[in-house]
PDB file of N, CA and C in Angstrom:
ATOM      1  N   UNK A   1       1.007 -17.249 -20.384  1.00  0.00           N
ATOM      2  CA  UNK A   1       1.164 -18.153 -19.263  1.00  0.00           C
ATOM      3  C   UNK A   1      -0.082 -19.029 -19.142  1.00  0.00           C
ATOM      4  N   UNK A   2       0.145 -20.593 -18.814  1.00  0.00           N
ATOM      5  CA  UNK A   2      -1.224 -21.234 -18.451  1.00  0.00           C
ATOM      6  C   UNK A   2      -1.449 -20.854 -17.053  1.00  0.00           C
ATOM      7  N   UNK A   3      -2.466 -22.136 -16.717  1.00  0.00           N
ATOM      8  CA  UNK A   3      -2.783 -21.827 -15.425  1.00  0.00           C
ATOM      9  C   UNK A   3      -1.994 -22.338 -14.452  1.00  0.00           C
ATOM     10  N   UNK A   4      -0.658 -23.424 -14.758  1.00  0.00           N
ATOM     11  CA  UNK A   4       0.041 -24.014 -13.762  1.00  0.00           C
ATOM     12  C   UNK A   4       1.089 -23.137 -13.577  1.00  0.00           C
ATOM     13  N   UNK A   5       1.670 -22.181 -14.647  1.00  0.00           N
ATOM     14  CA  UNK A   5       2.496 -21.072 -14.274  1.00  0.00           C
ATOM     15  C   UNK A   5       1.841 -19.903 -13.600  1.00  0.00           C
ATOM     16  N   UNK A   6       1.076 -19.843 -14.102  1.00  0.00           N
ATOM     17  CA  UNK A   6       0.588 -19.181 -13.096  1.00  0.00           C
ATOM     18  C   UNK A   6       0.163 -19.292 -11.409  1.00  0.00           C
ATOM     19  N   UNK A   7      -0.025 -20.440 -11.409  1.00  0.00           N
ATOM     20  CA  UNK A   7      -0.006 -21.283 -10.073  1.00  0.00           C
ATOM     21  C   UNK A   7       1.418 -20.988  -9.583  1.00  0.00           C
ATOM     22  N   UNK A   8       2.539 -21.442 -10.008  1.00  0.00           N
ATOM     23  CA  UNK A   8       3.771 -21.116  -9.750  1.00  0.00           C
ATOM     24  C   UNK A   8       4.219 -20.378  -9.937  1.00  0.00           C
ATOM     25  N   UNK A   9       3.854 -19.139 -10.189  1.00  0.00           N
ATOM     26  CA  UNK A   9       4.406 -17.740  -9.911  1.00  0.00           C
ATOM     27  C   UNK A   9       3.620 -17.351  -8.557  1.00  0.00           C
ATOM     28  N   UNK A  10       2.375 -17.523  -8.350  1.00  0.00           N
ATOM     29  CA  UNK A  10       2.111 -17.151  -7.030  1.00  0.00           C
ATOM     30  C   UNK A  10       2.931 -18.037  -6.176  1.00  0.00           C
ATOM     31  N   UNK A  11       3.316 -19.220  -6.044  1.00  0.00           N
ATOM     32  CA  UNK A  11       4.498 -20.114  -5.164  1.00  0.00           C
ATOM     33  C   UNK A  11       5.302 -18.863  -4.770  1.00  0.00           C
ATOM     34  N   UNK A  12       5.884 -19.041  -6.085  1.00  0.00           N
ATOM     35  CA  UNK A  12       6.897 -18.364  -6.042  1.00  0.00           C
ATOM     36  C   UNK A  12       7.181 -16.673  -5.548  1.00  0.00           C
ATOM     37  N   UNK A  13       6.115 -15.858  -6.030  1.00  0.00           N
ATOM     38  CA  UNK A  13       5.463 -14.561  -4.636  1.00  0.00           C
ATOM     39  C   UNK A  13       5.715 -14.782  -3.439  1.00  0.00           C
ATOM     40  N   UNK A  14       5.428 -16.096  -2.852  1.00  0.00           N
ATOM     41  CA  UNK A  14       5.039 -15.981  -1.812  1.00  0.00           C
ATOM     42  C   UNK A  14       6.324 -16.772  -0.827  1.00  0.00           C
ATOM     43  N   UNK A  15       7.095 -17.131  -1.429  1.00  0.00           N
ATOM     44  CA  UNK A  15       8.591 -17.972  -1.054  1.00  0.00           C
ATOM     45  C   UNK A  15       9.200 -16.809  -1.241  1.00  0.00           C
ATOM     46  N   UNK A  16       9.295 -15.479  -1.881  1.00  0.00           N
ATOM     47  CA  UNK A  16       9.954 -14.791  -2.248  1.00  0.00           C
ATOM     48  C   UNK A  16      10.085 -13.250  -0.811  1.00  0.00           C
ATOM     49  N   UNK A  17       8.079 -13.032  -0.850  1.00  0.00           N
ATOM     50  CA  UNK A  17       8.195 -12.610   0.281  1.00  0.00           C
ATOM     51  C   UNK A  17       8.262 -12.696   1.390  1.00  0.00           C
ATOM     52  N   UNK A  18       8.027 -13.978   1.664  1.00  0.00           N
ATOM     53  CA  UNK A  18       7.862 -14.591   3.339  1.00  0.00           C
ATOM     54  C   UNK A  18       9.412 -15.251   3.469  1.00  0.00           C
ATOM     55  N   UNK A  19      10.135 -15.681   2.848  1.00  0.00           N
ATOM     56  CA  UNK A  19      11.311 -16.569   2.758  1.00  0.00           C
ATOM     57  C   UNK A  19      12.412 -16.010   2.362  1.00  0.00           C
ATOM     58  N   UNK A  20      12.200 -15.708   0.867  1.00  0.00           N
ATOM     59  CA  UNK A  20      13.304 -14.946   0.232  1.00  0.00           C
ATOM     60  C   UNK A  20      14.505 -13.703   0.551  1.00  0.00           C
ATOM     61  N   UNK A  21      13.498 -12.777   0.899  1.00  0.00           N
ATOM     62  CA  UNK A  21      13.698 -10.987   1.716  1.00  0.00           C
ATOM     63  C   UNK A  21      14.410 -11.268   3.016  1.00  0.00           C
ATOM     64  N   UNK A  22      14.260 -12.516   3.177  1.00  0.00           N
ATOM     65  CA  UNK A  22      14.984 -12.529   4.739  1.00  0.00           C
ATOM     66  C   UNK A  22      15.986 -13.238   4.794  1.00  0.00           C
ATOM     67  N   UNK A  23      15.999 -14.113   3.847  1.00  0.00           N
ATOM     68  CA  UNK A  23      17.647 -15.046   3.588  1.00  0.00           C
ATOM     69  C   UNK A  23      18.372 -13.846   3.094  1.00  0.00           C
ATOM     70  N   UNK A  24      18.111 -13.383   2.179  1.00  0.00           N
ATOM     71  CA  UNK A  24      18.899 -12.655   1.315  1.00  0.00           C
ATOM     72  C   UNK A  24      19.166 -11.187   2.519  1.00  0.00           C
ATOM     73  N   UNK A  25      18.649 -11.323   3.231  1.00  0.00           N
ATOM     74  CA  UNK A  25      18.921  -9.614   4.412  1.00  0.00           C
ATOM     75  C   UNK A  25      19.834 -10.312   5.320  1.00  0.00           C
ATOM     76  N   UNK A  26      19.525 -11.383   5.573  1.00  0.00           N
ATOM     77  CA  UNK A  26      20.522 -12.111   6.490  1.00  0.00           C
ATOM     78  C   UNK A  26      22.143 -12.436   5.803  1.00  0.00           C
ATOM     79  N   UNK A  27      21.787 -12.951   4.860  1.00  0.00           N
ATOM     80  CA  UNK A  27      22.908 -13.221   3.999  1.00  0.00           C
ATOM     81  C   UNK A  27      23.598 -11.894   3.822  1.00  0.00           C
ATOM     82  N   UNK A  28      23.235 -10.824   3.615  1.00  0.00           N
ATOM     83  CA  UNK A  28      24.077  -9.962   2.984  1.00  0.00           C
ATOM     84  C   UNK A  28      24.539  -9.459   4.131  1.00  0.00           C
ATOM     85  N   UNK A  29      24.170  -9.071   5.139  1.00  0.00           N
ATOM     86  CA  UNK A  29      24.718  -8.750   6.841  1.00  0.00           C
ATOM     87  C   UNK A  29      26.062  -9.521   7.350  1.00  0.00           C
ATOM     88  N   UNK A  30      25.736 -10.712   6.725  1.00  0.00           N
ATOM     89  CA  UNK A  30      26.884 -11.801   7.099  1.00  0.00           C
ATOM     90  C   UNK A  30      28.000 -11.609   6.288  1.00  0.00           C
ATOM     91  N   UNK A  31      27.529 -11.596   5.050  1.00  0.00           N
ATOM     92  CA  UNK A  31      28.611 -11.210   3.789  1.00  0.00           C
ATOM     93  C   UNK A  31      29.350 -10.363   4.111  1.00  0.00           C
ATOM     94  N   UNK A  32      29.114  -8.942   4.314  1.00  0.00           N
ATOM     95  CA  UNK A  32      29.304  -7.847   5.036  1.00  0.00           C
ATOM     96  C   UNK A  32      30.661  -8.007   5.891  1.00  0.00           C
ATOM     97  N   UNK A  33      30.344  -8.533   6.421  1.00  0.00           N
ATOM     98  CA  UNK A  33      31.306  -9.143   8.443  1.00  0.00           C
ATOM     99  C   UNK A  33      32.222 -10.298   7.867  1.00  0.00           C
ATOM    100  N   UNK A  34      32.338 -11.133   6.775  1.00  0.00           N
ATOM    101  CA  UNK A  34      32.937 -11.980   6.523  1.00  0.00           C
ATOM    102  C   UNK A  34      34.195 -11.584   5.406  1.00  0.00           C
ATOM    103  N   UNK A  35      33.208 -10.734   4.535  1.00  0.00           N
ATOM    104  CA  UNK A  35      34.264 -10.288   2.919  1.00  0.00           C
ATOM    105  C   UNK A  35      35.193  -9.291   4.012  1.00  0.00           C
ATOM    106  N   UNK A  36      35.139  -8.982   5.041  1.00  0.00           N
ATOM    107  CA  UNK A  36      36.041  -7.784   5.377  1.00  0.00           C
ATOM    108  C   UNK A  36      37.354  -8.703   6.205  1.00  0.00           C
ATOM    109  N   UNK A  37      37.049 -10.042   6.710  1.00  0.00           N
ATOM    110  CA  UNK A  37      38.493 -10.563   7.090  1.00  0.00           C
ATOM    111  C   UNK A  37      38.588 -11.614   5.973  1.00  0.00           C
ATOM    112  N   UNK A  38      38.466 -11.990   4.767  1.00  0.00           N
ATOM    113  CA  UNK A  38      38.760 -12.794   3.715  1.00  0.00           C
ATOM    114  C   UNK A  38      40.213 -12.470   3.268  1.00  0.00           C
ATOM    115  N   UNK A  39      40.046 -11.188   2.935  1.00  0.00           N
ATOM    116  CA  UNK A  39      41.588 -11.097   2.928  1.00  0.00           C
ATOM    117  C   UNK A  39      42.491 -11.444   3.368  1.00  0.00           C
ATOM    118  N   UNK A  40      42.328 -11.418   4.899  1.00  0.00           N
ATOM    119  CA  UNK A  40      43.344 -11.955   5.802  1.00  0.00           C
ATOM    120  C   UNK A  40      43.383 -13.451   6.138  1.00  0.00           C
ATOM    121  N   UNK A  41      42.527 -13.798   6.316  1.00  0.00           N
ATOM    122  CA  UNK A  41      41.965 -15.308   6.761  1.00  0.00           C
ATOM    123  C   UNK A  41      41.105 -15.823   5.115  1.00  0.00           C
ATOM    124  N   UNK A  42      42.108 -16.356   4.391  1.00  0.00           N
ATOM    125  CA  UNK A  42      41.704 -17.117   2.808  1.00  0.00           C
ATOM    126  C   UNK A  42      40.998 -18.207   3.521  1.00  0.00           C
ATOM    127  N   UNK A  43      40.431 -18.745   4.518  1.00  0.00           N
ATOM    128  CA  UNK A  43      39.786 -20.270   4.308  1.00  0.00           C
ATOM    129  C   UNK A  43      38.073 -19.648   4.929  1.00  0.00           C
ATOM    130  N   UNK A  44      37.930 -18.371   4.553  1.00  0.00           N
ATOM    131  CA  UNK A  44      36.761 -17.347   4.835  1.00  0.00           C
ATOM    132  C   UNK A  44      35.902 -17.469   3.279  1.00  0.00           C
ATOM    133  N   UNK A  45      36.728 -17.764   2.159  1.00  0.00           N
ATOM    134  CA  UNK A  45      36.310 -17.614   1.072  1.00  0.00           C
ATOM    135  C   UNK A  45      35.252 -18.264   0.955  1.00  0.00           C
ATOM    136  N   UNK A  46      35.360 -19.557   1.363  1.00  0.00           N
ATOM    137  CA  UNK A  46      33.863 -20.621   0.863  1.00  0.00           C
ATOM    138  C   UNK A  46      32.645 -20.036   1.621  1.00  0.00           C
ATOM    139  N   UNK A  47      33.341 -19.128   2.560  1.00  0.00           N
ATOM    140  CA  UNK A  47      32.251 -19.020   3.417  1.00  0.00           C
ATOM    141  C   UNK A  47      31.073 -18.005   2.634  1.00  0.00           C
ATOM    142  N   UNK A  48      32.191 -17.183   1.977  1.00  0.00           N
ATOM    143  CA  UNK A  48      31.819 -15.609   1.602  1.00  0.00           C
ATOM    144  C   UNK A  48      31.084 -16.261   0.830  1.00  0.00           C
ATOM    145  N   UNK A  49      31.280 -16.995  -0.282  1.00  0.00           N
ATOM    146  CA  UNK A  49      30.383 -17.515  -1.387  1.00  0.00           C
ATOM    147  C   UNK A  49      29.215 -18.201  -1.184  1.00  0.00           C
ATOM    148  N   UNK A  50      29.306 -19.250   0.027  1.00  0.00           N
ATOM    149  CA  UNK A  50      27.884 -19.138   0.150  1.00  0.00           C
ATOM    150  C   UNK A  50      27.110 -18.315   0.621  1.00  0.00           C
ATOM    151  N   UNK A  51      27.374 -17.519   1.447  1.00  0.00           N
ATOM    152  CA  UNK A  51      26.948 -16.289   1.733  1.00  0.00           C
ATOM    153  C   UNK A  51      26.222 -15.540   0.687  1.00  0.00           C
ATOM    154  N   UNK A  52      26.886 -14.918  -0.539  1.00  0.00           N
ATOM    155  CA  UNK A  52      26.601 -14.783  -1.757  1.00  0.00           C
ATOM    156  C   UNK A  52      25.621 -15.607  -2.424  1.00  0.00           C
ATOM    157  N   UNK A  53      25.482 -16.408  -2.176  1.00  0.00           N
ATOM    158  CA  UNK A  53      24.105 -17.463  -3.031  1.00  0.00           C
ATOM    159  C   UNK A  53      23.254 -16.753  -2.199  1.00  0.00           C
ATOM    160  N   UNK A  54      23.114 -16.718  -0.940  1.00  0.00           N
ATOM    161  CA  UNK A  54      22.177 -16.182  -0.142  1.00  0.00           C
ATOM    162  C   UNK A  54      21.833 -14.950  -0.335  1.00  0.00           C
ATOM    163  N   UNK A  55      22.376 -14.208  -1.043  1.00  0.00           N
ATOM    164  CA  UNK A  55      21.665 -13.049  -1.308  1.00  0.00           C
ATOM    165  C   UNK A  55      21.525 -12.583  -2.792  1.00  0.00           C
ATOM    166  N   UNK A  56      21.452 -13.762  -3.285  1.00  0.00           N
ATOM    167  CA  UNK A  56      21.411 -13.591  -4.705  1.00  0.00           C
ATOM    168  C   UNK A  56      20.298 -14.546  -4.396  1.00  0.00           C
ATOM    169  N   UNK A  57      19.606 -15.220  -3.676  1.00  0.00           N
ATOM    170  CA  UNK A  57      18.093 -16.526  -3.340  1.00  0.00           C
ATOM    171  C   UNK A  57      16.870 -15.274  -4.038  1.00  0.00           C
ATOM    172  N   UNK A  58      17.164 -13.478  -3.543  1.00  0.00           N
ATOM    173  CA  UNK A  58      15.802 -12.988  -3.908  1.00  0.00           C
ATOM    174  C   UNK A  58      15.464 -12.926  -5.171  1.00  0.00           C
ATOM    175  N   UNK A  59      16.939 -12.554  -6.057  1.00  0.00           N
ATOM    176  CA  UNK A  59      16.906 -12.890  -7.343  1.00  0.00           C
ATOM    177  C   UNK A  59      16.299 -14.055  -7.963  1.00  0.00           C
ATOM    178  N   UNK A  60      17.045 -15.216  -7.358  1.00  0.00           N
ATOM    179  CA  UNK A  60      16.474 -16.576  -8.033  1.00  0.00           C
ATOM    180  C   UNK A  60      15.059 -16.777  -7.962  1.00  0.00           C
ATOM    181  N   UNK A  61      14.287 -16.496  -6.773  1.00  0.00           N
ATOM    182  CA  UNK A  61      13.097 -16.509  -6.833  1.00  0.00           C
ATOM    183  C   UNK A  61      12.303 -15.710  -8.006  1.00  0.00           C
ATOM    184  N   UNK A  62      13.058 -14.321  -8.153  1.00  0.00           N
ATOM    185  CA  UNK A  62      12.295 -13.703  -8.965  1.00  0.00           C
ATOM    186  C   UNK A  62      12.128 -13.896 -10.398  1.00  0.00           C
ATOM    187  N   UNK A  63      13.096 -14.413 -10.860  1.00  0.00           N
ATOM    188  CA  UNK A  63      13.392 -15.102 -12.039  1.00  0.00           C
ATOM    189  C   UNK A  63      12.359 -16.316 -12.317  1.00  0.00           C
ATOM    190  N   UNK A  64      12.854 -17.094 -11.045  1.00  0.00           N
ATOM    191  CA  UNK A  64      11.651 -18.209 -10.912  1.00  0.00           C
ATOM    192  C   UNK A  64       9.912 -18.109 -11.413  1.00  0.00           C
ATOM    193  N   UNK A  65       9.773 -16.707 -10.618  1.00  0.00           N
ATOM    194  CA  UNK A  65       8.027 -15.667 -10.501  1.00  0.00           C
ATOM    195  C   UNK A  65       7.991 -15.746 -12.071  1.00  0.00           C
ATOM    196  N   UNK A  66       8.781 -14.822 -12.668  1.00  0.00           N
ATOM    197  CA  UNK A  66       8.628 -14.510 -13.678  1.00  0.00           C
ATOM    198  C   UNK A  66       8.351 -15.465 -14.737  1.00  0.00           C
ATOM    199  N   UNK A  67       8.935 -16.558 -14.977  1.00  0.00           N
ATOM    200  CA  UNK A  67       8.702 -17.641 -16.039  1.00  0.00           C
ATOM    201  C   UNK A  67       7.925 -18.558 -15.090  1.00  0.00           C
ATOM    202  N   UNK A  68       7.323 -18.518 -14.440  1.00  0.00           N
ATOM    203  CA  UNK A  68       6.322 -19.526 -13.977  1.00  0.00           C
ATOM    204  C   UNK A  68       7.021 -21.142 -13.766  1.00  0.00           C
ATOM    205  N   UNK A  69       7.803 -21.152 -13.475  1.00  0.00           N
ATOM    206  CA  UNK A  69       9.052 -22.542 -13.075  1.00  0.00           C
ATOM    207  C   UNK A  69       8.860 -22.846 -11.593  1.00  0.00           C
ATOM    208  N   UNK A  70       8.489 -24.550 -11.625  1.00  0.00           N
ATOM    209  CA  UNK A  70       7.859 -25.306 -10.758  1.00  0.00           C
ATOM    210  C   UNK A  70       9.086 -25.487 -10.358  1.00  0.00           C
ATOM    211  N   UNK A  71       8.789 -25.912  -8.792  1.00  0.00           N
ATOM    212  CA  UNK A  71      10.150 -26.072  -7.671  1.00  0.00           C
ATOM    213  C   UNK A  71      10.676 -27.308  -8.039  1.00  0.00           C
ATOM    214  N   UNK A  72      10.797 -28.000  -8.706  1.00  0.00           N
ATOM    215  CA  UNK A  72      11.181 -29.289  -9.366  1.00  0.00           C
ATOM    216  C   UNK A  72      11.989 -29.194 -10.161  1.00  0.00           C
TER     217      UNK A  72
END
């Protein structure tokens, strides 16, 4: 790693713990309460899915950490 990935992996630490942990806790709470009337109510789906990005954000970040990839 140089020093600008490395620069952007700490970004990215720090979007991950201050930002990340909490979309993704929120998101999945919601997911939770939503995937359970999807079945019944189909126009719930788009909802569920974004929902799902949201708790897949801690992942992306971490991925992000890992290869040192600028928010750009």
């Amino acid at each position: 790693m140089n020093a600008s990935q490395i620069i952007w992996a700490i970004i990215w630490l720090l979007i991950l713990v201050f930002i990340g942990f909490w979309i993704a806790g929120i998101c999945s709470f919601l997911y939770i309460l939503v995937s359970v009337f999807t079945p019944c109510l189909p126009p719930l789906e788009p909802i569920a899915e974004i929902l799902m990005k949201g708790v897949q954000f801690a992942n992306y970040c971490s991925k992000n950490l890992i290869k040192g990839n600028s928010l750009l």
